[in-house]
N, C-alpha and C. Protein backbone atom coordinates (compact mmCIF):
# COMPACT_ATOMS: atom_id res chain seq x y z
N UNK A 1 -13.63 11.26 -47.49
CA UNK A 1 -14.99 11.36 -47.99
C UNK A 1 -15.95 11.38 -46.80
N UNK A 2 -16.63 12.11 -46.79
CA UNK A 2 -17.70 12.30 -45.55
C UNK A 2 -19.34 11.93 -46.53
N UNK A 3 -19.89 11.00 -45.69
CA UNK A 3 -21.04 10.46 -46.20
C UNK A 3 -22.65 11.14 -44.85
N UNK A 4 -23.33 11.04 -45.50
CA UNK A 4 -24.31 11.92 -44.90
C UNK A 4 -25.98 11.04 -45.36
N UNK A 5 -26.24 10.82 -44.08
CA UNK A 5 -27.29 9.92 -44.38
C UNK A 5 -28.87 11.13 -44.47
N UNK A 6 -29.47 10.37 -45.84
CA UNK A 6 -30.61 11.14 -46.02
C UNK A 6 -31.88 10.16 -45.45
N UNK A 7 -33.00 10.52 -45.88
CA UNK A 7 -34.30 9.77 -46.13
C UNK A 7 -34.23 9.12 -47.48
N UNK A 8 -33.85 10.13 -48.23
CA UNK A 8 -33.93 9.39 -49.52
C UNK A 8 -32.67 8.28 -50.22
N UNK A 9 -32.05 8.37 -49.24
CA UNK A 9 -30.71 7.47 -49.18
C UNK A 9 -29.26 8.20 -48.40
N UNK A 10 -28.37 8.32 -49.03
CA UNK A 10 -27.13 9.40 -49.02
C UNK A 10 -26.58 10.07 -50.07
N UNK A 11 -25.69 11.41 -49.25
CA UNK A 11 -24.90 12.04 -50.02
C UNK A 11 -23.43 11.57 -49.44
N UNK A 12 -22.84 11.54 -50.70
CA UNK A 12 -20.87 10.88 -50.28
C UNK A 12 -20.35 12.32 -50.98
N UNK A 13 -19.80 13.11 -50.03
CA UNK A 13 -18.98 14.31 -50.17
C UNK A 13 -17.75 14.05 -50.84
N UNK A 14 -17.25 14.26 -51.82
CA UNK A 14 -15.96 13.53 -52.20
C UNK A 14 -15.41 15.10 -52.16
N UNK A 15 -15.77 16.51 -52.20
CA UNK A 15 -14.57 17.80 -52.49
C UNK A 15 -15.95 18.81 -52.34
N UNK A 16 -14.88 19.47 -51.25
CA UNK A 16 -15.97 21.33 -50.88
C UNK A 16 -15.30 22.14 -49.67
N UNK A 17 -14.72 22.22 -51.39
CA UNK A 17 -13.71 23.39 -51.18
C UNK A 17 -14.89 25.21 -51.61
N UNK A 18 -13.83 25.85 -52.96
CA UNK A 18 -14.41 26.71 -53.30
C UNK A 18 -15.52 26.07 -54.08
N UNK A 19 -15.78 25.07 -54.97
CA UNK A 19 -16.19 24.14 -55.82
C UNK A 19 -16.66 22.30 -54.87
N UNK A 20 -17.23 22.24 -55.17
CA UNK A 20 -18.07 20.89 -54.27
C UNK A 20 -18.35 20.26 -55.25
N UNK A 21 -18.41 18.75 -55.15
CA UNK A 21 -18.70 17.62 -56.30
C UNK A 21 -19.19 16.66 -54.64
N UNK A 22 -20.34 16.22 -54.99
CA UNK A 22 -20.83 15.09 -54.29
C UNK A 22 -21.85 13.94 -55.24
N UNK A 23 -22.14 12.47 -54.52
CA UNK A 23 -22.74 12.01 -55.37
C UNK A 23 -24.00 11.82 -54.26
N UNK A 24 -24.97 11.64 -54.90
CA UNK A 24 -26.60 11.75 -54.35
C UNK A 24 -27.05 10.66 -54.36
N UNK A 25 -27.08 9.94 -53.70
CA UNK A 25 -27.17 8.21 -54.29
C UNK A 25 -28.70 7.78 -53.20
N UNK A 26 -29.44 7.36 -54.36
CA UNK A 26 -30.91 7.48 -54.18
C UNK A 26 -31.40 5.53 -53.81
N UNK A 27 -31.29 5.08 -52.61
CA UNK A 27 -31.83 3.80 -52.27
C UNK A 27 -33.78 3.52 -52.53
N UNK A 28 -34.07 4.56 -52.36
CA UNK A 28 -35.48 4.49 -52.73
C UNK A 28 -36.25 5.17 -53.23
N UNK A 29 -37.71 5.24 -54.12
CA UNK A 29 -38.59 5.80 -54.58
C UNK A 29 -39.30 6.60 -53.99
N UNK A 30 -38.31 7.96 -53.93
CA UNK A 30 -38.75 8.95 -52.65
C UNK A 30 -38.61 10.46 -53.14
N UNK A 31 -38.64 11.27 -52.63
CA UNK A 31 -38.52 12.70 -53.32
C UNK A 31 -37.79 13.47 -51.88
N UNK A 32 -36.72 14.24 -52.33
CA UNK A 32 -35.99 15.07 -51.75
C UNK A 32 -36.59 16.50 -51.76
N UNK A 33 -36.60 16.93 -50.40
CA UNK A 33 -37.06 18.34 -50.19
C UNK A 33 -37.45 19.42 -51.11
N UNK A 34 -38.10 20.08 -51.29
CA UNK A 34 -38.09 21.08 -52.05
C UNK A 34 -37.55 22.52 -51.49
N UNK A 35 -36.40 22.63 -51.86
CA UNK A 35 -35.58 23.62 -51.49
C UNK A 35 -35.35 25.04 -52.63
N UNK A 36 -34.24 25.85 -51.98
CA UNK A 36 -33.47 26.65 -52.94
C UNK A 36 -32.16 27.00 -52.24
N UNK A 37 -31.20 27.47 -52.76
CA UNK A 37 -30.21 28.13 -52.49
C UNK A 37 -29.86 29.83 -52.52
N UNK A 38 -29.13 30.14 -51.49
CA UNK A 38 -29.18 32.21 -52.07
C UNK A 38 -27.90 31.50 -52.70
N UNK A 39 -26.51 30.71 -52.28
CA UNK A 39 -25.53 30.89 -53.41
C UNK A 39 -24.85 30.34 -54.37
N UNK A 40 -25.20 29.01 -54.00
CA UNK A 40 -24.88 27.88 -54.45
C UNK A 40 -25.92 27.55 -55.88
N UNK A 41 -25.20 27.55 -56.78
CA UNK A 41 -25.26 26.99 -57.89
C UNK A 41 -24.71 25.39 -58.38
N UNK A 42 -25.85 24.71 -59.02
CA UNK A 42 -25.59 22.83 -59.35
C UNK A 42 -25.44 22.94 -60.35
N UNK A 43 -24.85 22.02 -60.95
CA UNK A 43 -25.35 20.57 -61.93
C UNK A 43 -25.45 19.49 -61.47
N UNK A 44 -26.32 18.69 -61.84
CA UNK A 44 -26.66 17.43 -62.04
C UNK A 44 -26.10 16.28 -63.11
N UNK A 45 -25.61 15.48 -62.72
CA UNK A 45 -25.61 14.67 -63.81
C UNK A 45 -26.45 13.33 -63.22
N UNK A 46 -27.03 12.35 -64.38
CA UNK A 46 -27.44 11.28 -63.79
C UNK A 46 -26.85 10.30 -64.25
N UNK A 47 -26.16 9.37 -63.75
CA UNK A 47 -25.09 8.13 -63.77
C UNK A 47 -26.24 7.14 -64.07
N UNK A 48 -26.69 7.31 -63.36
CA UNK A 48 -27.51 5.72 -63.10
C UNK A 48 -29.15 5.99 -62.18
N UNK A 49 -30.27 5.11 -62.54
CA UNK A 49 -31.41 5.51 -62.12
C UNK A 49 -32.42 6.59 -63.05
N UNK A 50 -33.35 6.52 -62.66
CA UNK A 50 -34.97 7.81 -63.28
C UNK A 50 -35.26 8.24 -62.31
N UNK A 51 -35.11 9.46 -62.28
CA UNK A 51 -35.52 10.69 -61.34
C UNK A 51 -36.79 11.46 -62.61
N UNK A 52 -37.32 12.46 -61.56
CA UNK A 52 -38.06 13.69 -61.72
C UNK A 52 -37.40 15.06 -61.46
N UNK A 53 -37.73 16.06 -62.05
CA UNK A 53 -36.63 17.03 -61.15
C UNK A 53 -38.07 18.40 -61.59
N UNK A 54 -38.50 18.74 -60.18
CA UNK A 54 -39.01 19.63 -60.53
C UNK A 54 -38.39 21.32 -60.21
N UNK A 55 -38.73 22.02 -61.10
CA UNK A 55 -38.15 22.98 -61.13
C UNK A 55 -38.24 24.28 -61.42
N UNK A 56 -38.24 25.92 -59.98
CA UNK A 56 -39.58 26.51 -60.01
C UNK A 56 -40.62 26.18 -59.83
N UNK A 57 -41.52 26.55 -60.58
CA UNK A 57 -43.13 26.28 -60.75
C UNK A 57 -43.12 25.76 -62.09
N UNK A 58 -42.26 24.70 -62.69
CA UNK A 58 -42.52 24.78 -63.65
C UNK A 58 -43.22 23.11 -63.80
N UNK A 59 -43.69 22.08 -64.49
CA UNK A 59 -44.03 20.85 -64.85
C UNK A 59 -42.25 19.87 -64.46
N UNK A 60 -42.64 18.81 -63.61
CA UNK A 60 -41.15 17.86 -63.69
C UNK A 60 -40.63 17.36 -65.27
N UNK A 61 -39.16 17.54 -64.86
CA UNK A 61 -39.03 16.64 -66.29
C UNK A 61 -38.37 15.62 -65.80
N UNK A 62 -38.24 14.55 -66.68
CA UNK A 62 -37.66 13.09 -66.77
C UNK A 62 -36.36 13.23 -66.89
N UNK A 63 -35.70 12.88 -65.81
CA UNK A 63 -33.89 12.66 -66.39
C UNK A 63 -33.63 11.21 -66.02
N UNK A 64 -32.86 10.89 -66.91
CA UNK A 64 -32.60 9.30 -66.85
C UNK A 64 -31.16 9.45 -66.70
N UNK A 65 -30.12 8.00 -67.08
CA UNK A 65 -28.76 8.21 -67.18
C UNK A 65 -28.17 9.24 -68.75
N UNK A 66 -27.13 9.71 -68.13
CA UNK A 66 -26.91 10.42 -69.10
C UNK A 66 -26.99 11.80 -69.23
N UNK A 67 -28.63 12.25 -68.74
CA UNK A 67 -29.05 13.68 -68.40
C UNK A 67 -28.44 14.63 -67.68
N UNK A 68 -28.11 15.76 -67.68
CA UNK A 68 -27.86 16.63 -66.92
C UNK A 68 -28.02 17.77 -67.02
N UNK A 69 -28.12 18.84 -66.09
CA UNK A 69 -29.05 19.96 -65.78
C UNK A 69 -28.22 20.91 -65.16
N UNK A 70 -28.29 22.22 -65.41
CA UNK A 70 -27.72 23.21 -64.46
C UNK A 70 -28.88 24.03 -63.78
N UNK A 71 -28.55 24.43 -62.26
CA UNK A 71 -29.85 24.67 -61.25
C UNK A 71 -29.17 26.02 -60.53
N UNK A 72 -29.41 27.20 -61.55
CA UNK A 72 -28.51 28.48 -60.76
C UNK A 72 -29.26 28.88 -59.27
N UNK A 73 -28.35 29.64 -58.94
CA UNK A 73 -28.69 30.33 -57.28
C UNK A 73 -29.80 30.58 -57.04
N UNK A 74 -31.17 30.67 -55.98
CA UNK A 74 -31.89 31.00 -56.05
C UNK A 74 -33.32 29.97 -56.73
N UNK A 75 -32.96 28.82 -57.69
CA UNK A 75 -34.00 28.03 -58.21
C UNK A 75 -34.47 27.47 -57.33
N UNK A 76 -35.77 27.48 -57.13
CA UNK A 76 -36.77 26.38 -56.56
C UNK A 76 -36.27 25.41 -56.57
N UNK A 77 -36.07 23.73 -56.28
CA UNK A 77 -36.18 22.39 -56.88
C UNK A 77 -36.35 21.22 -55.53
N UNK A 78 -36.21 20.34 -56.45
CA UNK A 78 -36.79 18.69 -56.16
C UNK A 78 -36.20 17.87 -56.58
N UNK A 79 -36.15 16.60 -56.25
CA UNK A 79 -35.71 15.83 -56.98
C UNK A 79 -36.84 14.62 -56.47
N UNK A 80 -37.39 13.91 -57.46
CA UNK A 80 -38.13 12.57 -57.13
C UNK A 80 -37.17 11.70 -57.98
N UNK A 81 -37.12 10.32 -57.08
CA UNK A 81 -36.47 9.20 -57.23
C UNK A 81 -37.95 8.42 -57.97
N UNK A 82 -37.98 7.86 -59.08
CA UNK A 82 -38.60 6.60 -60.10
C UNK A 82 -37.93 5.73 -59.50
N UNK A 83 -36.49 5.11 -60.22
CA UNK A 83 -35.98 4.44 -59.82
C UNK A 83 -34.55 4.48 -59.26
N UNK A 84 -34.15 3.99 -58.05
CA UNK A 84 -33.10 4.12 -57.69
C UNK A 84 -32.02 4.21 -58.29
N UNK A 85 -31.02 5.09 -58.10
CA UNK A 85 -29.87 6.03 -58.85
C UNK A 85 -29.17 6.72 -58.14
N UNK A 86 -28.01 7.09 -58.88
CA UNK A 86 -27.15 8.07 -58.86
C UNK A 86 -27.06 9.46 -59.45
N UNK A 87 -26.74 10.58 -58.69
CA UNK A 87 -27.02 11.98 -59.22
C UNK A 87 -25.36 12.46 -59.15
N UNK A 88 -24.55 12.72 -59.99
CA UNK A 88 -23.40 13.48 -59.97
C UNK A 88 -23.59 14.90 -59.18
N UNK A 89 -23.48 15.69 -58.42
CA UNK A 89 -23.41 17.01 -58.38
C UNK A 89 -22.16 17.87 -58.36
N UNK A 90 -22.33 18.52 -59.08
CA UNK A 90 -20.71 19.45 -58.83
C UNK A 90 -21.44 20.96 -58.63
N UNK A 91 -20.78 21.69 -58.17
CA UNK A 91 -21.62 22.79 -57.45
C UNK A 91 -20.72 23.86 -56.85
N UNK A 92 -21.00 25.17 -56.70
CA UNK A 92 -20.27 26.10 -55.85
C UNK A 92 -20.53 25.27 -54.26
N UNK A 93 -19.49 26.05 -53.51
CA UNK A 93 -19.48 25.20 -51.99
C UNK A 93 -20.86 25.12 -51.70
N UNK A 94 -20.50 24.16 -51.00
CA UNK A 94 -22.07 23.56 -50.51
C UNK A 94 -21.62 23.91 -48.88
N UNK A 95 -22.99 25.17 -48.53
CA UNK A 95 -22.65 25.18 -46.93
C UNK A 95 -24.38 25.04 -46.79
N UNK A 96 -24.45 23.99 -45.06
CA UNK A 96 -25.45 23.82 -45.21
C UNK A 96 -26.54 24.51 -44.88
N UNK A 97 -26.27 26.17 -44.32
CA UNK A 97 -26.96 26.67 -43.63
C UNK A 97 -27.44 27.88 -45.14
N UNK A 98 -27.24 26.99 -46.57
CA UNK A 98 -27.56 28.13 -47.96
C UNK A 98 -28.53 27.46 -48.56
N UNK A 99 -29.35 26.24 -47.40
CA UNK A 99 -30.40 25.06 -47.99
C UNK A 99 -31.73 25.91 -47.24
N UNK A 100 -32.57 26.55 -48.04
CA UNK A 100 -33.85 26.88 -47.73
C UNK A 100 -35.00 25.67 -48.15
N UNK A 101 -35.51 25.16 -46.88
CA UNK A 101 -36.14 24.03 -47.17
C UNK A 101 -37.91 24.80 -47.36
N UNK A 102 -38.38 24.57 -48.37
CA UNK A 102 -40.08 25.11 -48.10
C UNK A 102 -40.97 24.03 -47.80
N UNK A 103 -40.33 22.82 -48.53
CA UNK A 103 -41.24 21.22 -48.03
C UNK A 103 -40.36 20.32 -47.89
N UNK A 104 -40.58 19.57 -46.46
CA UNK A 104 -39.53 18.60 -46.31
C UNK A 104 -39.64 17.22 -47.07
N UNK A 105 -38.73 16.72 -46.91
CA UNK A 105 -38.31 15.17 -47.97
C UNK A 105 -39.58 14.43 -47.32
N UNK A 106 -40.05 13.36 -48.52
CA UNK A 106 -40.57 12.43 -47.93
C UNK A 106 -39.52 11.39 -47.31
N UNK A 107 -40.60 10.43 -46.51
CA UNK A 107 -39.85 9.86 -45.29
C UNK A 107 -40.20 7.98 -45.60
């Protein structure tokens, strides 16, 4: 498992291969970059914690535990941390040079 320290906490790589599953594990009330991908396609699941997830241009929505979301190639997004949590991701490979950042994470 390769772990990867963020601002907004870490990511723990558990498989990225053709297919990637990592968990997003959110220590504080912070918001992750607003990015996109050209190939990589998500889901989300949320284990544990209240996030925001904004997405496009569109209004955030509320995901709590339980929630989950699919975020095809190319989507805008965000993620704001409410309260500290866990984000499931499973995903086409995750390479890191397919992360177009337009606003960086808060700090």
């Amino acid at each position: 498992m390769q772990r990867i320290t963020k601002s907004w906490g870490f990511e723990e790589i558990l498989e990225n291969g053709p297919y990637c599953m990592k968990l997003l594990i959110y220590t504080k009330p912070i918001s992750s970059s607003l990015h996109y991908h050209e190939r990589k396609s998500e889901t989300f699941y949320v284990a544990s914690g209240a996030f925001l997830l904004e997405l496009a241009d569109e209004k955030a929505q509320a995901f709590n535990a339980g929630s989950a979301i699919s975020i095809p190639a190319g989507t805008k997004h965000r993620v704001r941390c409410v309260v500290p949590g866990v984000i499931v991701e499973a995903s086409t490979h995750d390479d890191p040079d397919d992360c177009i950042r337009l606003v960086p994470s808060e700090s």
